[in-house]
N, C-alpha and C. Protein backbone atom coordinates (compact mmCIF):
# COMPACT_ATOMS: atom_id res chain seq x y z
N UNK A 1 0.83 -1.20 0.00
CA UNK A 1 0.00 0.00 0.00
C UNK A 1 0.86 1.25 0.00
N UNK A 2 0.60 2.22 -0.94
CA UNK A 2 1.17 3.50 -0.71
C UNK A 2 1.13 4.09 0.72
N UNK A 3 2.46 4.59 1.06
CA UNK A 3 2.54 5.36 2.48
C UNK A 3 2.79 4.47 3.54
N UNK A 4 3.09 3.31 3.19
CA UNK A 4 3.74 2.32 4.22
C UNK A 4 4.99 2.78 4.55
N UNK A 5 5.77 3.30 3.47
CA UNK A 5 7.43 3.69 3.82
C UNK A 5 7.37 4.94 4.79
N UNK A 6 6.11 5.87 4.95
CA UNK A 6 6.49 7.14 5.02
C UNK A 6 7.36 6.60 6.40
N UNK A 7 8.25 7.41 6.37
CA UNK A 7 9.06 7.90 8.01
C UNK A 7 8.63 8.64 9.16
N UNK A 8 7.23 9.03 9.18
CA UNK A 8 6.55 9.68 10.23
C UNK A 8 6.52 8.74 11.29
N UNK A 9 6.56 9.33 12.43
CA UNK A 9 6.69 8.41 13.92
C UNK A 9 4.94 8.26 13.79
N UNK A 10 5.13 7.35 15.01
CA UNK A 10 3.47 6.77 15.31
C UNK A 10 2.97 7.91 16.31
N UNK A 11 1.74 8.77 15.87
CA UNK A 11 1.77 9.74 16.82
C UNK A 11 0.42 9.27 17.78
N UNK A 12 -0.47 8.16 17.33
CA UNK A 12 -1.68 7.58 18.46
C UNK A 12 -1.99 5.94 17.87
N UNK A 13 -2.09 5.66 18.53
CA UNK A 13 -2.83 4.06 18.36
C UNK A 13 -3.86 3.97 19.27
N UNK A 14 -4.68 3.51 19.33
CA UNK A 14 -6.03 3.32 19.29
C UNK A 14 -6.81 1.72 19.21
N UNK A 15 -7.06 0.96 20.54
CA UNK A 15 -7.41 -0.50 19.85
C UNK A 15 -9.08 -0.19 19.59
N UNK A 16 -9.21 -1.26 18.86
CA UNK A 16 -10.81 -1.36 18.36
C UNK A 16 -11.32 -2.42 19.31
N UNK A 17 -12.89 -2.52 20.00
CA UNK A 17 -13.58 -3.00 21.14
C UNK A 17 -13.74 -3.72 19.96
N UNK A 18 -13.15 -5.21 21.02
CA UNK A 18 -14.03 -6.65 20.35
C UNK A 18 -13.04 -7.75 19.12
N UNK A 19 -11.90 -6.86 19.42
CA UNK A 19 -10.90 -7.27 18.20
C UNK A 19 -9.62 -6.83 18.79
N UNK A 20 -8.85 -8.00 17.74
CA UNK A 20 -7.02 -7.55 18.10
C UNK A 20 -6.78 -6.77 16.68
N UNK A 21 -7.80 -5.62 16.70
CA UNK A 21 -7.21 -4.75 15.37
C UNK A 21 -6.83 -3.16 16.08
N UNK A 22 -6.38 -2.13 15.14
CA UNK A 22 -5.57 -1.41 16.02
C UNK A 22 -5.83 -0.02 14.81
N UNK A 23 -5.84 0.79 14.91
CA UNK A 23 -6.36 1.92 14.05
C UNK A 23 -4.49 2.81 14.82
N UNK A 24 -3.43 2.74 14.00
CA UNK A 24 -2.30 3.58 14.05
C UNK A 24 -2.03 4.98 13.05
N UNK A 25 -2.31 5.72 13.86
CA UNK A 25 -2.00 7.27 13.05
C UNK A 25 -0.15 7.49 13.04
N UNK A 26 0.31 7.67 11.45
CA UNK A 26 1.82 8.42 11.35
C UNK A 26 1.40 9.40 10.26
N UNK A 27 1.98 10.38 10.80
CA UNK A 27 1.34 11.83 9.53
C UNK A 27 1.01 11.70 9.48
N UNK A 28 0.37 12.04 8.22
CA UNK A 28 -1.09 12.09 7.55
C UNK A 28 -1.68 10.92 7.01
N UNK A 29 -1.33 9.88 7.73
CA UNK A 29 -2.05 8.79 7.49
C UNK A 29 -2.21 7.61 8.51
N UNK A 30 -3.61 7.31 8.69
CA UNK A 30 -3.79 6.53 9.68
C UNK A 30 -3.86 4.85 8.55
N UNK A 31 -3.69 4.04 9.36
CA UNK A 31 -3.67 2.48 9.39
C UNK A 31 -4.65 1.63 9.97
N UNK A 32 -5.32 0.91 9.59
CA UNK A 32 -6.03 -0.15 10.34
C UNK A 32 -5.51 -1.36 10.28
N UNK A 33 -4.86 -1.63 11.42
CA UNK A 33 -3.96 -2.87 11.32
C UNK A 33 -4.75 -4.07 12.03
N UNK A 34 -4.83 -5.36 11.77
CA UNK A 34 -5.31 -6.49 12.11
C UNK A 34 -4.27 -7.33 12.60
N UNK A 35 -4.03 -7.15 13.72
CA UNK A 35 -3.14 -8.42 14.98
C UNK A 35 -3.85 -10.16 14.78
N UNK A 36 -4.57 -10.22 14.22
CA UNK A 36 -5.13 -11.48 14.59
C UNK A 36 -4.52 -12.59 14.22
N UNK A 37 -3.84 -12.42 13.18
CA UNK A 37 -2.97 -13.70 12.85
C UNK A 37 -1.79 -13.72 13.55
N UNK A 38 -1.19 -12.62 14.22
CA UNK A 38 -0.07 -12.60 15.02
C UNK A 38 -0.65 -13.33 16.34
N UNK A 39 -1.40 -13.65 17.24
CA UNK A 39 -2.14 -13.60 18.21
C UNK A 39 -2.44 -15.25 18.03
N UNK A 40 -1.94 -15.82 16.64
CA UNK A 40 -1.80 -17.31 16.51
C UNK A 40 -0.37 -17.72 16.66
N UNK A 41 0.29 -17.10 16.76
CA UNK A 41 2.15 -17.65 16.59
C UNK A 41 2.86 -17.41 17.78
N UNK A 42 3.21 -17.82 18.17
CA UNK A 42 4.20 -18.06 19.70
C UNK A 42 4.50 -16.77 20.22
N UNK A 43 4.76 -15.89 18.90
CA UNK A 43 5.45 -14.75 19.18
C UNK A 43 4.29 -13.71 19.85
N UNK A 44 3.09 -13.63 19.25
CA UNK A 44 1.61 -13.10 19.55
C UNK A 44 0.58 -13.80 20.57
N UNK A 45 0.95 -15.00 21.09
CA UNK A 45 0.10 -15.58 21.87
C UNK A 45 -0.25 -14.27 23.18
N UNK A 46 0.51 -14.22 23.87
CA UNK A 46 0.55 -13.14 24.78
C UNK A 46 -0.18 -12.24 24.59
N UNK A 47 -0.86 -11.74 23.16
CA UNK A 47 -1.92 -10.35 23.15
C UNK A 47 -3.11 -10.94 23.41
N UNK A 48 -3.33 -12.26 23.37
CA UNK A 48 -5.03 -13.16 24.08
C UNK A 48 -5.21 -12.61 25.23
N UNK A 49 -4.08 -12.03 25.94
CA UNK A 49 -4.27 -11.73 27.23
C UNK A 49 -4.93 -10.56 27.18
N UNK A 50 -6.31 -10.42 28.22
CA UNK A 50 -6.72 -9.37 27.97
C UNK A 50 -5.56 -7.80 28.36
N UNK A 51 -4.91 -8.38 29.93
CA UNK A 51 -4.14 -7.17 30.62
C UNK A 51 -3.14 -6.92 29.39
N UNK A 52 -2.68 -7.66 28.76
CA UNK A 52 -1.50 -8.06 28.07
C UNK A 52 -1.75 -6.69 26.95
N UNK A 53 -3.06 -7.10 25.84
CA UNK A 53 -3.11 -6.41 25.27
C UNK A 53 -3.75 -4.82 25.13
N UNK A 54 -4.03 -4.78 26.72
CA UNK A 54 -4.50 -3.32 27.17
C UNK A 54 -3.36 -2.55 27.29
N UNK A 55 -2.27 -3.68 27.17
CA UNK A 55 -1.00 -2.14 27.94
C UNK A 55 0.02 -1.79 26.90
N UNK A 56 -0.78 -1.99 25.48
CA UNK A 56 0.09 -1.24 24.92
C UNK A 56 0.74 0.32 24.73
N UNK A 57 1.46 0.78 24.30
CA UNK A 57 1.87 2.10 23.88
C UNK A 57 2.89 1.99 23.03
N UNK A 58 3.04 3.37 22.83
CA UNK A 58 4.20 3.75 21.52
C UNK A 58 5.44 3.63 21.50
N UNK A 59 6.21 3.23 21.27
CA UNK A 59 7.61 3.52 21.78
C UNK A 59 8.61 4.28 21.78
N UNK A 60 9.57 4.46 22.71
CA UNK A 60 9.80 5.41 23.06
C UNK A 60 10.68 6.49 21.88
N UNK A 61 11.13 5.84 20.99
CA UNK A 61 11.43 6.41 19.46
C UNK A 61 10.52 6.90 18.23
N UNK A 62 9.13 5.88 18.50
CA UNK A 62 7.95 6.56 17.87
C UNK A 62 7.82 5.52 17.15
N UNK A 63 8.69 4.55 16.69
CA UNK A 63 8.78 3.80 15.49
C UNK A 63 7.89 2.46 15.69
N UNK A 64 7.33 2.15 16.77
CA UNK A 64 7.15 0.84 17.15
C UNK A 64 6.03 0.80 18.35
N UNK A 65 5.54 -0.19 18.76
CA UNK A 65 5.02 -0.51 19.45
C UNK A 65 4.62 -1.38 20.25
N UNK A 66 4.62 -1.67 21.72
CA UNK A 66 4.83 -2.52 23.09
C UNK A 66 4.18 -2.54 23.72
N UNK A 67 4.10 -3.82 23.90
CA UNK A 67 3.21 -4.89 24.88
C UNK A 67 3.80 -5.03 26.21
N UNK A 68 3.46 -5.15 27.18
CA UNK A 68 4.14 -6.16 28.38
C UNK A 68 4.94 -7.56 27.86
N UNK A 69 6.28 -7.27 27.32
CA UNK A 69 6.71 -8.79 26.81
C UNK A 69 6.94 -8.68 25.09
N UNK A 70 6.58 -7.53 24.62
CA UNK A 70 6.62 -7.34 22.94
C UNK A 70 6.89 -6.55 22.58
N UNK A 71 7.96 -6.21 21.59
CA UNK A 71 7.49 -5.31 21.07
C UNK A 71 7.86 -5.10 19.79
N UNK A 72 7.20 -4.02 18.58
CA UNK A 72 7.20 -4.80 17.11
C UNK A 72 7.37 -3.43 16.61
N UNK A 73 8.55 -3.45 15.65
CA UNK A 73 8.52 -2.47 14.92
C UNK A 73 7.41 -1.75 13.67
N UNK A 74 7.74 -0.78 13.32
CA UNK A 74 6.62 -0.88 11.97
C UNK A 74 6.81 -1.46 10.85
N UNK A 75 8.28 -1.99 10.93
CA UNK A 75 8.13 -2.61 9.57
C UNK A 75 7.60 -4.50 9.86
N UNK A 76 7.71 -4.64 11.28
CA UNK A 76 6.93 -6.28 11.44
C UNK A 76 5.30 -5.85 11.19
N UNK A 77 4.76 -4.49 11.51
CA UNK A 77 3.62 -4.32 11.98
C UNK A 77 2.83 -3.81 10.78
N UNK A 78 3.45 -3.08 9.90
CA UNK A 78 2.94 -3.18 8.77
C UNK A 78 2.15 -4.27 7.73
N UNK A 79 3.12 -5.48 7.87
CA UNK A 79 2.46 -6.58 7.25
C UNK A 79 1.12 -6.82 7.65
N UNK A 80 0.30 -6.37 8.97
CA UNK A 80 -0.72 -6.78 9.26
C UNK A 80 -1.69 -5.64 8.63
N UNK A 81 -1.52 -4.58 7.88
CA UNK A 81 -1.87 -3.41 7.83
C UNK A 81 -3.48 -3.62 6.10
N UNK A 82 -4.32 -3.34 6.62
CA UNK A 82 -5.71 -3.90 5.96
C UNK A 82 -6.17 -2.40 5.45
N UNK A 83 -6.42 -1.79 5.79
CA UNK A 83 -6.34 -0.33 4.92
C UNK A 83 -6.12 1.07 5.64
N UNK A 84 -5.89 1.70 4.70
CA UNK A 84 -5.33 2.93 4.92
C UNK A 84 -6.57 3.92 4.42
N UNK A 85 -6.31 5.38 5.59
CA UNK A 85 -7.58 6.48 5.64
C UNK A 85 -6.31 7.95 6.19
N UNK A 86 -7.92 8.92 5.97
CA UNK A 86 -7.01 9.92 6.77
C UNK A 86 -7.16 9.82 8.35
N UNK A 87 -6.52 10.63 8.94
CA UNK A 87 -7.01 10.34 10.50
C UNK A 87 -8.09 11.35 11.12
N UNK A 88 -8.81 11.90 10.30
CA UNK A 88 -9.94 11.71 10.40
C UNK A 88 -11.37 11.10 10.15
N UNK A 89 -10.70 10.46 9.10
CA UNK A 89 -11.89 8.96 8.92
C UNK A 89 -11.28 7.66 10.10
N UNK A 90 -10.44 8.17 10.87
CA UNK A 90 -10.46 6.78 11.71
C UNK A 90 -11.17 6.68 12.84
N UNK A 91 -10.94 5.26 13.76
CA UNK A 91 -12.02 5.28 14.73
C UNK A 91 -13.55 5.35 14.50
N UNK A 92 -14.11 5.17 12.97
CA UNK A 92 -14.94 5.15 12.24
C UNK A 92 -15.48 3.69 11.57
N UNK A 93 -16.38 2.88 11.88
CA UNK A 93 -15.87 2.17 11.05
C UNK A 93 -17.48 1.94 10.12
N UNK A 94 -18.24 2.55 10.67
CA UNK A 94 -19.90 2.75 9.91
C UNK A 94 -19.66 3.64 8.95
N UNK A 95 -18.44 4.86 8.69
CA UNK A 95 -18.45 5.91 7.74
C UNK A 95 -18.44 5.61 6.73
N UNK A 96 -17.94 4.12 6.18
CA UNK A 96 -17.86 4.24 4.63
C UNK A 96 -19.66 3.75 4.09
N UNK A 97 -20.28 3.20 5.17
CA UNK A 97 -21.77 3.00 4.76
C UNK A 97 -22.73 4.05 5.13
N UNK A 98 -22.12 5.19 5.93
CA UNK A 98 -22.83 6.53 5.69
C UNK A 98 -22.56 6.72 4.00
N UNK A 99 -21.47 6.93 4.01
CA UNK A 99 -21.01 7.54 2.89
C UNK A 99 -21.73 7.17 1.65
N UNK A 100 -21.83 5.68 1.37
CA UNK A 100 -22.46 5.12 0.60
C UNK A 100 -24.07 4.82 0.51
N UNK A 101 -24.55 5.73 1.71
CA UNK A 101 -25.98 5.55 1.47
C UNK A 101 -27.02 6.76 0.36
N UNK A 102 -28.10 6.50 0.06
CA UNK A 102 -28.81 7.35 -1.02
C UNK A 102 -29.80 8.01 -0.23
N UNK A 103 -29.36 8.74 -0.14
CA UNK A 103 -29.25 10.10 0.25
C UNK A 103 -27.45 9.79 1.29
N UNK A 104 -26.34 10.39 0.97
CA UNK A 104 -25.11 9.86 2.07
C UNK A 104 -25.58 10.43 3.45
N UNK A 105 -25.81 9.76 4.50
CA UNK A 105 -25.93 10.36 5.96
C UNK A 105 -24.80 10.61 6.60
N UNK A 106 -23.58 11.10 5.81
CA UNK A 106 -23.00 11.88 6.57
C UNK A 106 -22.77 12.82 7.13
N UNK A 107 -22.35 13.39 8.15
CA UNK A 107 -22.96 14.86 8.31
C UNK A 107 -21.68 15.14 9.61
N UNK A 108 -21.70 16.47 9.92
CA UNK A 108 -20.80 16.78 10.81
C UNK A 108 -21.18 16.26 12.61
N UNK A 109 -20.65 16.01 13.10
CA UNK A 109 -21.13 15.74 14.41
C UNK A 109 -22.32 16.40 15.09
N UNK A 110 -22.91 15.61 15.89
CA UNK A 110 -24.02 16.30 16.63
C UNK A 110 -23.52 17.05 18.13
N UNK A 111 -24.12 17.64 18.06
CA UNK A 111 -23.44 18.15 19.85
C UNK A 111 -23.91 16.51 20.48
N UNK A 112 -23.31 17.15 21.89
CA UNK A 112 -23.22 16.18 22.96
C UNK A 112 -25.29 15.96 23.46
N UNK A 113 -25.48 17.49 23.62
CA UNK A 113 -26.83 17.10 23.71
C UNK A 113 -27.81 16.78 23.17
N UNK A 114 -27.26 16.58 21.72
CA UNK A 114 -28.61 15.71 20.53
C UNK A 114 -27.67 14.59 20.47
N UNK A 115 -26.56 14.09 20.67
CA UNK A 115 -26.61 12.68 20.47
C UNK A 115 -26.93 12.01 22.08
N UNK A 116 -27.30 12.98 23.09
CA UNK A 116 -27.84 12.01 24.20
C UNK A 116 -29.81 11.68 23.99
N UNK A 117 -30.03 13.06 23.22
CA UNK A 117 -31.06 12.41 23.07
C UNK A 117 -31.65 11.73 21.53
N UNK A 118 -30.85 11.64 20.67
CA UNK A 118 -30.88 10.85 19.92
C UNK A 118 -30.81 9.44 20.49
N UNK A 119 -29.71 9.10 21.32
CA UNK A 119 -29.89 7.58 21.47
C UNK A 119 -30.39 7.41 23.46
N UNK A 120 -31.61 8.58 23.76
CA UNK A 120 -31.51 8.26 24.93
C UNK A 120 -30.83 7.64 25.93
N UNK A 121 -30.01 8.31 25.75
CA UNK A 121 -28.67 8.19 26.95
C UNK A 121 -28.78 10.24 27.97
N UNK A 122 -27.91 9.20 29.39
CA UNK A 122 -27.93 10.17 30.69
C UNK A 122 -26.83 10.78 30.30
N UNK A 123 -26.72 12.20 30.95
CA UNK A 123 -25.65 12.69 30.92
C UNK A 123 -24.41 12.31 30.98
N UNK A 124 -24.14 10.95 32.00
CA UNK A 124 -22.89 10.52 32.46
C UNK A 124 -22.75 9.48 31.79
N UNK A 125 -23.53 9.02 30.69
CA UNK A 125 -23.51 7.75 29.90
C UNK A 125 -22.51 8.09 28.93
N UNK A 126 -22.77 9.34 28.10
CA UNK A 126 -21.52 9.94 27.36
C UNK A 126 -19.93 9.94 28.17
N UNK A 127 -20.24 10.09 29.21
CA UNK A 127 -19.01 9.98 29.64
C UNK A 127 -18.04 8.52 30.10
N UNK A 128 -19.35 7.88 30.42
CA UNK A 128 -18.85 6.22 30.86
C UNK A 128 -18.50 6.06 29.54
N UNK A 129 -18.86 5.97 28.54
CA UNK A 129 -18.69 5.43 27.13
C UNK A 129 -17.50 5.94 26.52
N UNK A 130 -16.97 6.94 26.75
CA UNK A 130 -15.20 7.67 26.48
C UNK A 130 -14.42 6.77 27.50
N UNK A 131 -14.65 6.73 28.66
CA UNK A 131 -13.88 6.14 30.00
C UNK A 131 -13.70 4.46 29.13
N UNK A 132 -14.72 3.47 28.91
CA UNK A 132 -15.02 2.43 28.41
C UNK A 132 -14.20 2.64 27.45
N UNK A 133 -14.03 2.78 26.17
CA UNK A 133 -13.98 2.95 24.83
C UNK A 133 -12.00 3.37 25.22
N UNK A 134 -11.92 3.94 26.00
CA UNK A 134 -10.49 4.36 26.19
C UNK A 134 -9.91 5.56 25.05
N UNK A 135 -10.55 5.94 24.61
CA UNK A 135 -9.96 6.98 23.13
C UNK A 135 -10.54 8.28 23.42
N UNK A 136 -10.05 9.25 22.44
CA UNK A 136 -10.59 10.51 22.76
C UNK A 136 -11.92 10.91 22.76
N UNK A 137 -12.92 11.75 23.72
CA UNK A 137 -14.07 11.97 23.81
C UNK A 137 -14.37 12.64 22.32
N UNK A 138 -13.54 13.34 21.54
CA UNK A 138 -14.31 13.37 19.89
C UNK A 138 -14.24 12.12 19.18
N UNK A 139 -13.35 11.76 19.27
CA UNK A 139 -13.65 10.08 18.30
C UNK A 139 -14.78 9.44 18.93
N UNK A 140 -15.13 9.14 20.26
CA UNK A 140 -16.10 8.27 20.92
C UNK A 140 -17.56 9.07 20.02
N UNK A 141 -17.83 10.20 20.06
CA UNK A 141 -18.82 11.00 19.96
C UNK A 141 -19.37 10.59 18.80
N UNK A 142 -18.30 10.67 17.59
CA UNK A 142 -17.96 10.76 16.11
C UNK A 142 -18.40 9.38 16.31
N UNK A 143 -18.27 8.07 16.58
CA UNK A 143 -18.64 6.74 16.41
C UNK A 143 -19.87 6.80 16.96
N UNK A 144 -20.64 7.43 18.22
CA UNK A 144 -22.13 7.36 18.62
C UNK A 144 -22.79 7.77 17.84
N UNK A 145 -22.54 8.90 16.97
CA UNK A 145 -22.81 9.82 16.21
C UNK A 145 -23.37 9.02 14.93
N UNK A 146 -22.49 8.33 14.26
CA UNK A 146 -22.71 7.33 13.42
C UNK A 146 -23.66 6.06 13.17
N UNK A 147 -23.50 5.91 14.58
CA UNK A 147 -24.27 4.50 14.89
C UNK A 147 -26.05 5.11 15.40
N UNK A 148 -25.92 6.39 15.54
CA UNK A 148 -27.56 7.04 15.67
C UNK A 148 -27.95 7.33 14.49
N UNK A 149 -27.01 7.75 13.48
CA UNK A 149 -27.73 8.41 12.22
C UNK A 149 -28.25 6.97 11.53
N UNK A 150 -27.70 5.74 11.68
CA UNK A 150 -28.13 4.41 10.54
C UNK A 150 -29.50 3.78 11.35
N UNK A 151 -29.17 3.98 12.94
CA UNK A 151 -30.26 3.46 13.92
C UNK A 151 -31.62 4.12 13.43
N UNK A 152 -31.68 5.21 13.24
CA UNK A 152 -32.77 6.41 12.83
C UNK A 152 -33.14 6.13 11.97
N UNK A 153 -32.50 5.70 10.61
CA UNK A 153 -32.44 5.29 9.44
C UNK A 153 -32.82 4.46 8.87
N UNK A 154 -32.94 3.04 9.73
CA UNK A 154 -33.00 2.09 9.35
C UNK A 154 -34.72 1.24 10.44
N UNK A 155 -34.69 2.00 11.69
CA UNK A 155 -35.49 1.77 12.41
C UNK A 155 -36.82 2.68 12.74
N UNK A 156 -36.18 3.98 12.74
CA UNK A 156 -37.02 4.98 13.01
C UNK A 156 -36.79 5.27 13.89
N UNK A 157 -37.86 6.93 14.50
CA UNK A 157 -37.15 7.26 15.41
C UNK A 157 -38.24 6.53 16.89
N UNK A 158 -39.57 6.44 16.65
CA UNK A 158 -40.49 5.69 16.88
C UNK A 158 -40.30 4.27 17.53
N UNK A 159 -39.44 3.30 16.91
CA UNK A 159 -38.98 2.52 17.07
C UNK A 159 -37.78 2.33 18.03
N UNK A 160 -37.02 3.29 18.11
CA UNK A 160 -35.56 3.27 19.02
C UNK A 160 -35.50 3.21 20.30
N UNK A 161 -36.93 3.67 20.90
CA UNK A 161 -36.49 4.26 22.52
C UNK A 161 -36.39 2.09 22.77
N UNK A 162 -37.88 1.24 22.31
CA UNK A 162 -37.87 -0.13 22.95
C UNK A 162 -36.82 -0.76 22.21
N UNK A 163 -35.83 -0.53 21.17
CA UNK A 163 -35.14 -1.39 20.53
C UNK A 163 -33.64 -1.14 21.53
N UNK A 164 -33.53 0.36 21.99
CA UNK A 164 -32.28 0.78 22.82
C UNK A 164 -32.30 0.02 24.23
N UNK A 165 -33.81 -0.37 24.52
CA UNK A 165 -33.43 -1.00 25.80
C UNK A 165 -34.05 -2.36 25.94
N UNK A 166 -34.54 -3.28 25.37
CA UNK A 166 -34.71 -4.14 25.64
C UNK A 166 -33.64 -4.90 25.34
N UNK A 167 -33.83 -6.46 26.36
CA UNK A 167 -32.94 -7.26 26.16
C UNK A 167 -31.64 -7.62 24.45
N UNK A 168 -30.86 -7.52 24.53
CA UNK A 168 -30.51 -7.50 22.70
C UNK A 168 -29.61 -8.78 22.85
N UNK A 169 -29.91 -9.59 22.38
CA UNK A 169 -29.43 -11.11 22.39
C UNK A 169 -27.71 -11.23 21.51
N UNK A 170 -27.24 -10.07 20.85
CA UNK A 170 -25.65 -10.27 20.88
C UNK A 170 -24.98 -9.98 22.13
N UNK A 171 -25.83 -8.90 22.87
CA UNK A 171 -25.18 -8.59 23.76
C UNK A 171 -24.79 -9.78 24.83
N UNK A 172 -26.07 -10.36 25.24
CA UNK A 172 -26.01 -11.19 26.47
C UNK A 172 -25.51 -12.39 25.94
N UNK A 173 -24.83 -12.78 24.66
CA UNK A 173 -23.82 -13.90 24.27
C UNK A 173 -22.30 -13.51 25.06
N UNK A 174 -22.56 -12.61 25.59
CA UNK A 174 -20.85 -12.87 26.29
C UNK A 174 -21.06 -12.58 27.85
N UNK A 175 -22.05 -12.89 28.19
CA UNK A 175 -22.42 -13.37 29.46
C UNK A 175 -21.89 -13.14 30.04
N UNK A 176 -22.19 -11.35 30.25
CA UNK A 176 -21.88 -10.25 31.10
C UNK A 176 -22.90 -9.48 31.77
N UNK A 177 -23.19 -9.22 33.46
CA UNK A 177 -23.93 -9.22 33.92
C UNK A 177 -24.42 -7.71 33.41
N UNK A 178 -23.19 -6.68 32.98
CA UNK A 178 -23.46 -5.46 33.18
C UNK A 178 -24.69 -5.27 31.41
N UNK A 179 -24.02 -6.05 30.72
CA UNK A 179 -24.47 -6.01 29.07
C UNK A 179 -25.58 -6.74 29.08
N UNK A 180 -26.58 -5.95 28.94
CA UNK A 180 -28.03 -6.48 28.64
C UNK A 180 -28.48 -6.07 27.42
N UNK A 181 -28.85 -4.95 27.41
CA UNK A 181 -29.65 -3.72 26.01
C UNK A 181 -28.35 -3.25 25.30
N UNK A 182 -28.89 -2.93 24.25
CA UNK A 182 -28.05 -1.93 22.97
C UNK A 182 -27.42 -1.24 23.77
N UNK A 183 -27.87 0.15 24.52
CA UNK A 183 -27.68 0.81 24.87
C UNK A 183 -26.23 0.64 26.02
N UNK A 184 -26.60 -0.78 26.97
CA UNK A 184 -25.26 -0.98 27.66
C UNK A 184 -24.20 -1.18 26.95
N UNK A 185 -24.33 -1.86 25.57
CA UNK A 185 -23.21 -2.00 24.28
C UNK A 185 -22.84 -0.18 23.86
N UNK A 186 -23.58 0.46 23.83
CA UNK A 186 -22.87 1.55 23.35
C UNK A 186 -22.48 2.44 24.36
N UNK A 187 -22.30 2.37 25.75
CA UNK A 187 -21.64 2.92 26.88
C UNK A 187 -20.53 2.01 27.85
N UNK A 188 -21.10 0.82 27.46
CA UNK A 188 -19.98 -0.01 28.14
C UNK A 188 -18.93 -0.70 27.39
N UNK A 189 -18.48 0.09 26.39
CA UNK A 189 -17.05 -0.39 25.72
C UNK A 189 -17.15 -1.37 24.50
N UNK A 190 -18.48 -1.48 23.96
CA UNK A 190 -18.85 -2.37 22.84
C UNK A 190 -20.16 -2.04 21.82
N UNK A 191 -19.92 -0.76 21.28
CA UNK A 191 -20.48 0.05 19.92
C UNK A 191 -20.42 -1.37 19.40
N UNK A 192 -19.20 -2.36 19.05
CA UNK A 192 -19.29 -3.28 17.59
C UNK A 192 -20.41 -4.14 17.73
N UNK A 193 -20.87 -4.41 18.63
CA UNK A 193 -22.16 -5.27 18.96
C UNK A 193 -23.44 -4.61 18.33
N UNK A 194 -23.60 -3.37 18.42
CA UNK A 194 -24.04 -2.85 17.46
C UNK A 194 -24.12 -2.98 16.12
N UNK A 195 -22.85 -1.98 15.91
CA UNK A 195 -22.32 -1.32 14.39
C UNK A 195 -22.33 -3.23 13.43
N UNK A 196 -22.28 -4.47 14.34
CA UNK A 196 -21.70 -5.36 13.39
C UNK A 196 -23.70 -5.48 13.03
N UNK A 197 -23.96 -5.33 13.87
CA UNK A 197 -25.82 -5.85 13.87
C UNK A 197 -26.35 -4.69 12.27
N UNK A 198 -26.13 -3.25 12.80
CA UNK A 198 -26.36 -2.88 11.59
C UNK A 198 -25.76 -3.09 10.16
N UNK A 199 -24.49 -3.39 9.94
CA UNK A 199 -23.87 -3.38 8.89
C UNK A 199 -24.39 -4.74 8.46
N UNK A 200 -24.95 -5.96 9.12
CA UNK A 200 -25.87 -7.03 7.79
C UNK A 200 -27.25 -6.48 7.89
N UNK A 201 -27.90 -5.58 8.56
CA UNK A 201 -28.91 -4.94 8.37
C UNK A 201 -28.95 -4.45 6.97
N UNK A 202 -27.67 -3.49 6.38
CA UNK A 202 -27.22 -2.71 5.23
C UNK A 202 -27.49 -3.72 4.08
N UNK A 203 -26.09 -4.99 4.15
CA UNK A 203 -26.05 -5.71 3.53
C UNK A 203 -27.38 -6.56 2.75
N UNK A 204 -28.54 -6.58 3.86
CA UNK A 204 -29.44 -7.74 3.69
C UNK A 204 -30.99 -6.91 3.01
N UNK A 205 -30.79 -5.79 3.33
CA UNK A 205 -31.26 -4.73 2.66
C UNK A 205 -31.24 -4.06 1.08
N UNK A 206 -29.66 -4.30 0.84
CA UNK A 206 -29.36 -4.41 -0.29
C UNK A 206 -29.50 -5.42 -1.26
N UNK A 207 -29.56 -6.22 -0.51
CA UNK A 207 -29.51 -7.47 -2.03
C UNK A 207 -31.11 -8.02 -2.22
């Protein structure tokens, strides 16, 4: 892929909830890198760990990046590298099916107080959901943001308040006391439980 060579240090990494994939910004170009096949080889076993793979960061040259027990340059880390955006399409991962919808629902962010009541959420729910999510409170926003405009879209608005809280059966497959409703998925650190529900919504719609 073009811009693999650039020489820009790694200036944020970012993991994605629900996956050993990793969204890495250098200059002007961010990465979506996929760990998962590393995470099969002796050398990657260690990121299964949940603590393991929470404690990554950058290293201390910029060039690389470390685990408790790892650590991998960009040119090992590249090979895992699945596509390239700017870094402001990252941390996104519903944007390219905004983008592609008729009429495109993309649009600039909502404030804080229409996306709480877009997806009926409390004041402090926006905030558990940055804390959860671990990334910056505009990227978190920018992904709620996303996942309300297709919810609206696809359900209505009529439809959302009983679909946000009743029981949602991806959620309670990982048989977690706190994850019941949609809604605990999009404050407690797992939008993809969502975003994966809508995107064969898209798919199954289309064909």
């Amino acid at each position: 892929m073009a811009g693999l060579a650039d020489c820009s240090p790694i200036t944020e990494v970012l993991r994605e909830p629900g996956s050993h994939k990793l969204w890495v910004t250098r200059g002007a170009e961010t990465w979506l890198l996929d760990l998962t096949p590393l995470t099969s080889t002796s050398q990657g076993q260690l990121l299964l760990l949940p603590r393991a793979w929470q404690s990554i960061k950058i290293t201390s040259d910029g060039y690389g990046l470390a685990w408790t027990g790892l650590t991998l340059g960009w040119t090992e880390l590249s090979e895992w590298c699945v596509q390239q955006m700017t870094p402001a399409e990252r941390y996104r991962p519903l944007l390219p099916y905004l983008r592609s919808h008729e009429p495109p629902l993309w649009l600039p962010p909502m404030s804080r107080e229409r996306l709480q009541t877009l997806l009926l959420l409390r004041p402090n729910d926006l905030d558990k959901a940055v804390r959860s999510l671990g990334a910056p409170t505009e990227l978190v926003y920018q992904r709620l943001h996303d996942i309300a405009l297709l919810l609206a879209e696809y359900v209505g608005h009529d439809a959302l308040l009983p679909l946000l809280r009743r029981p949602w059966p991806v959620a309670r497959r990982l048989n977690r006391i706190t994850l019941v409703s949609m809604q605990d998925c999009l404050t407690g650190g797992h939008p993809h439980l969502v975003e994966r529900a809508l995107i064969s919504l898209i798919f199954v719609g289309a064909t």
